[in-house]
N, C-alpha and C. Protein backbone atom coordinates (compact mmCIF):
# COMPACT_ATOMS: atom_id res chain seq x y z
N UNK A 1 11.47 -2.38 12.63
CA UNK A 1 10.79 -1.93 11.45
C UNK A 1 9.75 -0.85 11.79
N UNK A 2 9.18 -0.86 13.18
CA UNK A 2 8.18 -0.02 13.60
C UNK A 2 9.15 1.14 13.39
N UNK A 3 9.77 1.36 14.08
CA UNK A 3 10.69 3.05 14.40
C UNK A 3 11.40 3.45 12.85
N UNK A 4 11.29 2.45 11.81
CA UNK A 4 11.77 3.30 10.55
C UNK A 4 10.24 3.91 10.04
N UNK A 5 9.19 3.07 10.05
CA UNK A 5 7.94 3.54 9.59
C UNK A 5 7.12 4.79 10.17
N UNK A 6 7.60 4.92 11.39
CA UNK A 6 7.48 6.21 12.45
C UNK A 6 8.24 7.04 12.59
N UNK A 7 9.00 7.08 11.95
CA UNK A 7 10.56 8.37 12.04
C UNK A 7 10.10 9.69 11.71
N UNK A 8 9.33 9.65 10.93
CA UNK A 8 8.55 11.04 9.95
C UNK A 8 7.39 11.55 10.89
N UNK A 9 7.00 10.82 11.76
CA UNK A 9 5.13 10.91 12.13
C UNK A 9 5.79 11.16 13.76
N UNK A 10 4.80 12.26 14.45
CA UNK A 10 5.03 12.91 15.56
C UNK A 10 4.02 12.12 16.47
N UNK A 11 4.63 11.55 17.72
CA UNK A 11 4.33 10.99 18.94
C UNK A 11 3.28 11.95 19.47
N UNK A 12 2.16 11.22 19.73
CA UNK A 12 0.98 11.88 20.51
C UNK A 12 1.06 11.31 21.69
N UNK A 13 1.28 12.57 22.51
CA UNK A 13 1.70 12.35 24.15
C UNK A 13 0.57 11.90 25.02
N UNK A 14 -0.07 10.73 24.52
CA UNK A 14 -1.29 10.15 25.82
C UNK A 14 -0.28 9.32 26.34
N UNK A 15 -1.04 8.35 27.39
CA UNK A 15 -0.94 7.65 28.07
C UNK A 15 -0.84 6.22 26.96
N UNK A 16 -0.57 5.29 26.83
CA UNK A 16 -0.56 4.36 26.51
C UNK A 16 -1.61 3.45 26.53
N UNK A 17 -2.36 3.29 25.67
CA UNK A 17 -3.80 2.53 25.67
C UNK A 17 -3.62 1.20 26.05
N UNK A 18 -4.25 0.23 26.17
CA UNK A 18 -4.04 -0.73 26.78
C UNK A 18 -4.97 -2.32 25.64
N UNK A 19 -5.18 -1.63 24.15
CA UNK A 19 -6.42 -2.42 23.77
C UNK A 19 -5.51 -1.24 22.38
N UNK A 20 -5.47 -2.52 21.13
CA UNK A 20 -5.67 -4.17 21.11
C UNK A 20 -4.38 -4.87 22.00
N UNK A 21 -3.68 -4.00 22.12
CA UNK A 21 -2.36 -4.35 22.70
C UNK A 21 -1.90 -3.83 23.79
N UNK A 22 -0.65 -3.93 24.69
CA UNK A 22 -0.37 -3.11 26.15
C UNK A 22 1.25 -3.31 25.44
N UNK A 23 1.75 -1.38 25.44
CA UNK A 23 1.13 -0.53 25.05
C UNK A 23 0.68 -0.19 23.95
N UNK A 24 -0.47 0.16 23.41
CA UNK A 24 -0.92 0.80 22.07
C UNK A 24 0.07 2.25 22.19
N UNK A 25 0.32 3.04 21.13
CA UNK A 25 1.48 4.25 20.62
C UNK A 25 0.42 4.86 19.81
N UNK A 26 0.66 5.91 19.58
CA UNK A 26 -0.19 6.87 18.64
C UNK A 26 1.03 7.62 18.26
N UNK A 27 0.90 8.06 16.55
CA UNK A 27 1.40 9.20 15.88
C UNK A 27 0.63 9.81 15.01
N UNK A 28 0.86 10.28 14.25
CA UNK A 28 0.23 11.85 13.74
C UNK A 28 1.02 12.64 12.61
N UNK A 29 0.81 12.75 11.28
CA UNK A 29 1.41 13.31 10.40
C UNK A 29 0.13 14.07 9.52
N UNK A 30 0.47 14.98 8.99
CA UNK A 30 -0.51 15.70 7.63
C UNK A 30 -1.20 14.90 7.68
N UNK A 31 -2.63 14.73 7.91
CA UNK A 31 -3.65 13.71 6.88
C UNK A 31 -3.23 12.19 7.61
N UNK A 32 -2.72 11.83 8.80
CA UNK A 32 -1.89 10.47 8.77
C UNK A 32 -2.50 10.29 10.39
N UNK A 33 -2.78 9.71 10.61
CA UNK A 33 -2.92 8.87 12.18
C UNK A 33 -2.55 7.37 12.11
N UNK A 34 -1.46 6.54 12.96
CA UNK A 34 -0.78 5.61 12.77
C UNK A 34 -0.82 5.40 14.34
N UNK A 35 -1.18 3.95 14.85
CA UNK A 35 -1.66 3.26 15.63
C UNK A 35 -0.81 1.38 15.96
N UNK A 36 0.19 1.30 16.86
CA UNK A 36 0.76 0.36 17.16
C UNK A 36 0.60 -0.52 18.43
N UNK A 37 0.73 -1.68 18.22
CA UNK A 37 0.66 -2.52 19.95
C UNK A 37 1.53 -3.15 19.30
N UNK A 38 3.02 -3.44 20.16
CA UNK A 38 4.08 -4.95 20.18
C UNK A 38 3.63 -5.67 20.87
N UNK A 39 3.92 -6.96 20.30
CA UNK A 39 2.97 -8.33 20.84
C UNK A 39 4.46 -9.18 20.98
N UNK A 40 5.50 -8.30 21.43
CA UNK A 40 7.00 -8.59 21.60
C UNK A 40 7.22 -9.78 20.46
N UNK A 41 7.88 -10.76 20.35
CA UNK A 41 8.29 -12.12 19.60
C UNK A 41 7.35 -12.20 18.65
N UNK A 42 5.73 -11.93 19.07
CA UNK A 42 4.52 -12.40 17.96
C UNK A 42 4.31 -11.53 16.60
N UNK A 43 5.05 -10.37 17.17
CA UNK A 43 4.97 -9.39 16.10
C UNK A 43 4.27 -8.11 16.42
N UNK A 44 4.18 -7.11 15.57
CA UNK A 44 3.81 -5.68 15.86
C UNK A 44 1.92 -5.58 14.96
N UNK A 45 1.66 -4.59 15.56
CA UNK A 45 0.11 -4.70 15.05
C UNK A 45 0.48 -3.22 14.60
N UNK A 46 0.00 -2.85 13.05
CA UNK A 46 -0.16 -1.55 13.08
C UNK A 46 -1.36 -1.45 12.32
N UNK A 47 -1.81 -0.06 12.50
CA UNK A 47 -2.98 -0.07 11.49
C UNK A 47 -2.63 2.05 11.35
N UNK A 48 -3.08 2.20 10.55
CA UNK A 48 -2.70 3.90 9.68
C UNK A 48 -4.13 4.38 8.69
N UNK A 49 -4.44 5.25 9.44
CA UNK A 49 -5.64 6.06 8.55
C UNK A 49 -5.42 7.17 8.17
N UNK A 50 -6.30 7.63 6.91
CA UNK A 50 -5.91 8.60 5.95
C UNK A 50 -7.18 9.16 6.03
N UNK A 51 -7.59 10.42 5.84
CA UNK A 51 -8.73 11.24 5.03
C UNK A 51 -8.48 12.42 4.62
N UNK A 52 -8.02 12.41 3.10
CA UNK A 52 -8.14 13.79 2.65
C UNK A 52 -9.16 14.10 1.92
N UNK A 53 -9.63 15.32 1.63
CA UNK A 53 -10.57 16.30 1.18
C UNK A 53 -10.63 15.71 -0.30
């Protein structure tokens, strides 16, 4: 379900954060920053911020 919600939003090439999860993912769309850790079996953590003008 992660990779249909990310299909549109462009991969930000860091390193893989390690907090809240190992690995945290970053993407990036217009106005969009979207933030993931798999917690494998327990489930996926996402969280997505917005600020427009």
């Amino acid at each position: 379900m992660l990779d249909r919600f990310v299909e549109d939003l462009v991969p930000v090439p860091l390193q893989p954060m390690r907090v809240p999860g190992d690995p945290t993912r970053h993407w990036v769309a217009p106005g969009v920053v979207a933030m993931a850790a798999d917690y494998g079996e327990s489930g996926i953590w996402l969280s997505v911020g917005s600020r427009q003008r």
